[in-house]
C-alpha atoms as a PDB file:
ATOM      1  CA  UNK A   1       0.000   0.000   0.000  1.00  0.00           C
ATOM      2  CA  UNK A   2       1.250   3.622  -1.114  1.00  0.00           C
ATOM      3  CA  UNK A   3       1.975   5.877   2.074  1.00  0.00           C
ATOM      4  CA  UNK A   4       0.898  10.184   1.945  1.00  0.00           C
ATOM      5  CA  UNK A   5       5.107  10.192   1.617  1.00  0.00           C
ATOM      6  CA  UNK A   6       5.889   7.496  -1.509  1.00  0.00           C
ATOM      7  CA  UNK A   7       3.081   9.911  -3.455  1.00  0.00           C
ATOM      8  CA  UNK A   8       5.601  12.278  -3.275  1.00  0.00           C
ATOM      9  CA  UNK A   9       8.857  10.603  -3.368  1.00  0.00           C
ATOM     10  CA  UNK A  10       7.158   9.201  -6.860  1.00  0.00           C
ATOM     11  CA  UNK A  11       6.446  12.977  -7.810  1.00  0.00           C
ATOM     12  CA  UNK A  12       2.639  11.336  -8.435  1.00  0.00           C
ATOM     13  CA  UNK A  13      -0.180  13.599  -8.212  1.00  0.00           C
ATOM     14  CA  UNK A  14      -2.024  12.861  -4.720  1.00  0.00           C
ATOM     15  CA  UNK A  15      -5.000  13.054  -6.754  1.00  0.00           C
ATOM     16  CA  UNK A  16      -4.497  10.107  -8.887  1.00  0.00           C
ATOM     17  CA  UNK A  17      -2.330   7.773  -5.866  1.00  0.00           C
ATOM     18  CA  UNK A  18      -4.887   4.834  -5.715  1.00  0.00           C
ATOM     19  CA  UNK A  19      -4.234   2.211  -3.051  1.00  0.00           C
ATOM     20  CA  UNK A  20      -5.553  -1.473  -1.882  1.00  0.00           C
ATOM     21  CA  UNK A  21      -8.970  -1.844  -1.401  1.00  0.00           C
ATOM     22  CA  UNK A  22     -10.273  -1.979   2.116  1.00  0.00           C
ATOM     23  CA  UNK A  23     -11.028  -5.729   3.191  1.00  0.00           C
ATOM     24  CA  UNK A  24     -14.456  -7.395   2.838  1.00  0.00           C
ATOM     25  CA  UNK A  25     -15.489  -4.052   1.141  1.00  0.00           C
ATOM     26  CA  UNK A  26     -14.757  -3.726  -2.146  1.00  0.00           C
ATOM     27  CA  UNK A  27     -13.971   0.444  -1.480  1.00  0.00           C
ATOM     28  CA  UNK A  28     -10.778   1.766  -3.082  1.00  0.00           C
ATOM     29  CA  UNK A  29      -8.536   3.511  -0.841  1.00  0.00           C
ATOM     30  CA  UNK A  30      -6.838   6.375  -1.915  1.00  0.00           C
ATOM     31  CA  UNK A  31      -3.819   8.780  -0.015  1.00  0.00           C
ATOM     32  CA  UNK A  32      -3.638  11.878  -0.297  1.00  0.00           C
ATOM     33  CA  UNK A  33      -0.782  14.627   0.735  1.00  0.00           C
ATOM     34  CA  UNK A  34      -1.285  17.926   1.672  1.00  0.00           C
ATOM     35  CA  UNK A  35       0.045  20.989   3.367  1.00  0.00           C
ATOM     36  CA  UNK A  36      -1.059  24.288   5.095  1.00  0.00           C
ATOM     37  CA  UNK A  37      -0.929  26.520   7.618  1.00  0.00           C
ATOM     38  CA  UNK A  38      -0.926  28.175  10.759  1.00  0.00           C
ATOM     39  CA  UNK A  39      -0.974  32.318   9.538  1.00  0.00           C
ATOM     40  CA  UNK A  40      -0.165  34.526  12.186  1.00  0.00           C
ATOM     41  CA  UNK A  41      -0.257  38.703  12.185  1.00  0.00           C
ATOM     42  CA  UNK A  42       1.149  40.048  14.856  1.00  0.00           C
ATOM     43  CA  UNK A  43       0.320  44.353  16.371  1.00  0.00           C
ATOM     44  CA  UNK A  44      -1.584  44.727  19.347  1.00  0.00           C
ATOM     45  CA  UNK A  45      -2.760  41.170  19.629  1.00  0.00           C
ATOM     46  CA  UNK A  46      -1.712  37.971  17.584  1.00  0.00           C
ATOM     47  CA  UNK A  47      -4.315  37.394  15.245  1.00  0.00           C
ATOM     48  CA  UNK A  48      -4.772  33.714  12.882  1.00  0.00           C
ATOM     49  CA  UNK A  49      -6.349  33.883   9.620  1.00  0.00           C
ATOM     50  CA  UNK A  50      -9.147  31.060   8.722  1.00  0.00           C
ATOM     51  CA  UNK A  51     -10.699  29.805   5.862  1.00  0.00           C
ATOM     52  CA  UNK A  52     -14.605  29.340   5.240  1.00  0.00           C
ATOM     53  CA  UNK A  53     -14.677  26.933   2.213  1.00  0.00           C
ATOM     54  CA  UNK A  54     -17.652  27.133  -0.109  1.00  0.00           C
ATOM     55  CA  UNK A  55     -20.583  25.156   0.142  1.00  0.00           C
ATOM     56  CA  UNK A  56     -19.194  24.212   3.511  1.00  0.00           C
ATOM     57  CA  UNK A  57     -20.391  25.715   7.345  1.00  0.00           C
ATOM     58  CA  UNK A  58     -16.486  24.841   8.207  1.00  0.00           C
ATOM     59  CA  UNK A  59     -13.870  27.378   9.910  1.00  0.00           C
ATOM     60  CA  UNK A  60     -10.547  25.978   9.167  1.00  0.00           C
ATOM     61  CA  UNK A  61      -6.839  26.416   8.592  1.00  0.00           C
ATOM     62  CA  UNK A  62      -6.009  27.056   4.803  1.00  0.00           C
ATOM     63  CA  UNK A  63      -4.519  23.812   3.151  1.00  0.00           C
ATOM     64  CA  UNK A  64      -4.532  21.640  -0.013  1.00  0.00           C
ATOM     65  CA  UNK A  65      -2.681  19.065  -1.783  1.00  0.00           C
ATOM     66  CA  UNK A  66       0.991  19.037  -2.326  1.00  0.00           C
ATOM     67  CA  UNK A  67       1.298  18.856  -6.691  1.00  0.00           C
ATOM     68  CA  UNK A  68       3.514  17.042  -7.932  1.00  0.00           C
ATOM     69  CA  UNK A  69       7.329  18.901  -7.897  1.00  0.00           C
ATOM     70  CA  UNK A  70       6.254  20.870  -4.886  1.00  0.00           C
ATOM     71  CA  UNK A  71       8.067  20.592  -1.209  1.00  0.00           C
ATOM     72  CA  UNK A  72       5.241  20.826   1.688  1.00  0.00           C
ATOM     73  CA  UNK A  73       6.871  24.273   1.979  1.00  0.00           C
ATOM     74  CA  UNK A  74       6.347  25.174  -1.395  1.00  0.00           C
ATOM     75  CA  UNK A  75       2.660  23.665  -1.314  1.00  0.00           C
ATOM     76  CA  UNK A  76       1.759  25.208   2.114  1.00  0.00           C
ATOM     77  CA  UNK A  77       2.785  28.740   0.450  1.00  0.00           C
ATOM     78  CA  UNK A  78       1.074  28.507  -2.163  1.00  0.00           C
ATOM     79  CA  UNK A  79      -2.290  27.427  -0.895  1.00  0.00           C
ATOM     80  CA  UNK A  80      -2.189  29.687   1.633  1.00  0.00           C
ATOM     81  CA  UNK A  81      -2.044  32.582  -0.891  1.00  0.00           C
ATOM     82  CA  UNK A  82      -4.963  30.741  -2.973  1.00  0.00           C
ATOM     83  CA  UNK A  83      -7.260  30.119  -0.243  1.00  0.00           C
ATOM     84  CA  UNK A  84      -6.516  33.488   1.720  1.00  0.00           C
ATOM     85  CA  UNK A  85      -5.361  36.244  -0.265  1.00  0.00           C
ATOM     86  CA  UNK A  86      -2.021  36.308   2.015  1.00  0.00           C
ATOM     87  CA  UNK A  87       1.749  36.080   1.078  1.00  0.00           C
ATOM     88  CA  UNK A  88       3.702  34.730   3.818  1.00  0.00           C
ATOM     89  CA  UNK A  89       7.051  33.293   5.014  1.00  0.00           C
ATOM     90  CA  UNK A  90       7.683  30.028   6.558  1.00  0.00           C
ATOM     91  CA  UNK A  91       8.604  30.198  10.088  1.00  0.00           C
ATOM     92  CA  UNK A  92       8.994  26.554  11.215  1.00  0.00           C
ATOM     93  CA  UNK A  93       7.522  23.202  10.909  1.00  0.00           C
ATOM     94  CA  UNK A  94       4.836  22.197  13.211  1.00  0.00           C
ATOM     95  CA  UNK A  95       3.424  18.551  12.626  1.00  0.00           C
ATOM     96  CA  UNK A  96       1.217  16.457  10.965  1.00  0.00           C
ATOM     97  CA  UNK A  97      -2.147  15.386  10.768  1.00  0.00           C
ATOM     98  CA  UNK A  98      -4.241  12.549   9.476  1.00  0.00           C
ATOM     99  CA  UNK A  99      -7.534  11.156   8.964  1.00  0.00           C
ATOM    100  CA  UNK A 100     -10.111   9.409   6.565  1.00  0.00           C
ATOM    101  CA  UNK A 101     -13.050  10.186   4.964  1.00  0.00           C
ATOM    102  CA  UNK A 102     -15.128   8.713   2.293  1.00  0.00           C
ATOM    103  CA  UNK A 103     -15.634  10.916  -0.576  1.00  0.00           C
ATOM    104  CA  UNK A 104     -19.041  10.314  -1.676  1.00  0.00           C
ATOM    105  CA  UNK A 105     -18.131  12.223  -5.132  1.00  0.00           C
ATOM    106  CA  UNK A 106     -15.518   9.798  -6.281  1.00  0.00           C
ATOM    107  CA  UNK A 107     -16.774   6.491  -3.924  1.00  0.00           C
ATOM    108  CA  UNK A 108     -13.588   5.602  -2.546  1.00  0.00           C
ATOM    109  CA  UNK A 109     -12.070   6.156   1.156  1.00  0.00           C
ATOM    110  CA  UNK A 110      -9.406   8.701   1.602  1.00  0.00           C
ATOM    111  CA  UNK A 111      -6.277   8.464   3.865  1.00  0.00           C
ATOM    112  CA  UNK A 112      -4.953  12.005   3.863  1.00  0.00           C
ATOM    113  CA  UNK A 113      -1.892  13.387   5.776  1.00  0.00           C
ATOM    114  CA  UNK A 114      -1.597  17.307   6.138  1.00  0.00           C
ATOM    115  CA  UNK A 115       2.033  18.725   7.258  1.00  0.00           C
ATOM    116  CA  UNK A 116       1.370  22.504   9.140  1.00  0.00           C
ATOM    117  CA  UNK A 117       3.653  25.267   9.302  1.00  0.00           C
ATOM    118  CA  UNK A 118       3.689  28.439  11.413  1.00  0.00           C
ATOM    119  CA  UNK A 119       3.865  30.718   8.399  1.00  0.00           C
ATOM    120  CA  UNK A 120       4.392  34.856   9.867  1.00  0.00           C
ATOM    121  CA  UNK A 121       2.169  37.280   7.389  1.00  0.00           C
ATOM    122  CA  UNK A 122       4.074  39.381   4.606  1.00  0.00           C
ATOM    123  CA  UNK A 123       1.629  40.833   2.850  1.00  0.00           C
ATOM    124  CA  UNK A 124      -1.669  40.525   1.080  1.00  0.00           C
ATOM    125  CA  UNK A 125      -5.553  41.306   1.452  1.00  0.00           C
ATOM    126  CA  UNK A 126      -8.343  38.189   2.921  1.00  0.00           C
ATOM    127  CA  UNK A 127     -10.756  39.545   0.150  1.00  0.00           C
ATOM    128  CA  UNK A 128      -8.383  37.903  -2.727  1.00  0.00           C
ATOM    129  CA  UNK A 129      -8.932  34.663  -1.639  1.00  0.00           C
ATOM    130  CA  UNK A 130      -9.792  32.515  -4.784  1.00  0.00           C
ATOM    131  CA  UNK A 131     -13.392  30.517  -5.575  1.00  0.00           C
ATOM    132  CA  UNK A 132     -12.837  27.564  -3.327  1.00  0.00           C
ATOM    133  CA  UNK A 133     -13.348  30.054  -0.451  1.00  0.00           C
ATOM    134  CA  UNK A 134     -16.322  31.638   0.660  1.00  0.00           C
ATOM    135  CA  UNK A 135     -14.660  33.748   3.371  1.00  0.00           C
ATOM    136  CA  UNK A 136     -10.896  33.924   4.752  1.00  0.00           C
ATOM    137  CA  UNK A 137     -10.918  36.419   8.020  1.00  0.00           C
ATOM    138  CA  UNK A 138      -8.333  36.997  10.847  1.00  0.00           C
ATOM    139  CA  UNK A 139      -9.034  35.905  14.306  1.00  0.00           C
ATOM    140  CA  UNK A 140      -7.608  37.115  17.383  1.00  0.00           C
ATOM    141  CA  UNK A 141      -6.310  33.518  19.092  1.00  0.00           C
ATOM    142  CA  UNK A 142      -9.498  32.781  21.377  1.00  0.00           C
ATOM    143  CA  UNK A 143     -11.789  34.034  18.454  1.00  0.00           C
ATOM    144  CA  UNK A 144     -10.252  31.520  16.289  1.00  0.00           C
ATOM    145  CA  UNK A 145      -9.711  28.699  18.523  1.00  0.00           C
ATOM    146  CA  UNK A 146     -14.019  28.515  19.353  1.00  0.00           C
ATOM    147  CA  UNK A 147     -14.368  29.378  15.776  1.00  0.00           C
ATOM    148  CA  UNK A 148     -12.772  26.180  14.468  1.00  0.00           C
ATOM    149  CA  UNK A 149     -14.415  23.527  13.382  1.00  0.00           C
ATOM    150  CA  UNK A 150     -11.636  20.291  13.634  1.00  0.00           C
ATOM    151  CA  UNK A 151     -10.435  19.680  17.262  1.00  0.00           C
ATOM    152  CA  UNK A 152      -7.097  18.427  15.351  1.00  0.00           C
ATOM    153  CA  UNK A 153      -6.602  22.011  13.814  1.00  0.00           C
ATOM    154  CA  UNK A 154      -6.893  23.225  16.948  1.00  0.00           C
ATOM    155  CA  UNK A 155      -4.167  21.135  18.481  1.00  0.00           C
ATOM    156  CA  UNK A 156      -2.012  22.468  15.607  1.00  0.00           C
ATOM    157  CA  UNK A 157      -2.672  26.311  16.456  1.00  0.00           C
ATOM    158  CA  UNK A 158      -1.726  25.778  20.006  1.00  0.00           C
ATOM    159  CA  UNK A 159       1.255  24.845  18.799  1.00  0.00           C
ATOM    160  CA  UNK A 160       2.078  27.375  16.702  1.00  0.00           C
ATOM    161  CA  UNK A 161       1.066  29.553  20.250  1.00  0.00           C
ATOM    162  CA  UNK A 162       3.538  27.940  22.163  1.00  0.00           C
ATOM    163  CA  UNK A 163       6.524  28.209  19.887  1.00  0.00           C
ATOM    164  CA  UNK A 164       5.269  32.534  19.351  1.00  0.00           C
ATOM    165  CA  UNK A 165       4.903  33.080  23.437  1.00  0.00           C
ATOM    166  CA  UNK A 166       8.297  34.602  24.476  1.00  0.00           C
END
């Protein structure tokens, strides 16, 4: 079976990485590879930005799939400018995530891994998010924690907290 990290070591597209089929089912597993974000802004108050995707009643941090070519670095950057408008600059590695779903659209169970970085704001505007996004907004920390929607997520942020307290 194909791990999140031979996708990538094959330079396949996580989209296409099919895997075994899940026993007595018959249902296609798939893995997937992604990578996002923790974006901080920091003035008065530290604020996190989060991502409303459309169609969805979700708050969460911006992410999406690593293409093929692409470091998680270079992936997290780039969907974080996509999904939120926002330019910003790596500031360390965080961790990992992963879960399953079933993807009713395609019928086959997903394994996805996401890798998170604590990326410090540059530049850049929340309303030039692109279409998959219904809303990207800033938070201040305690806004954003009870506004997220994955308790996983939210183990993520506080550890991009921990590594910005002094």
């Amino acid at each position: 079976m194909k791990t999140a990290e031979d996708i990538l070591d094959r330079n396949e597209s996580p989209r296409a990485a099919a895997g075994a089929y899940s026993r007595g089912t018959g249902v296609e597993i798939r893995h997937q590879l992604s990578a996002g974000g923790v974006v901080v802004r920091s003035g008065e108050i530290v604020e996190l930005c989060l991502i409303k995707p459309a169609g969805r009643s979700v708050w969460a941090l911006p992410k999406g799939w690593v293409e093929s070519g692409e470091t998680h670095e270079m992936a997290a950057l780039r969907e974080i400018r996509e999904e939120t408008g926002i330019e910003g600059a790596i500031d360390s590695d965080l961790d990992s995530i992963e879960y399953w779903f079933f993807s009713r659209e395609d019928k086959v169970r997903i394994h996805k891994v996401v890798h998170f970085f604590l990326v410090r704001f540059v530049s850049g505007d929340t309303s030039q998010h692109d279409h998959e996004v219904a809303e990207a907004a800033w938070f201040d920390l305690e806004g954003a924690l009870d506004r997220m929607t994955y308790p996983n997520e939210r183990q993520i942020v506080r550890k991009a907290m921990a590594l910005l307290d002094p």
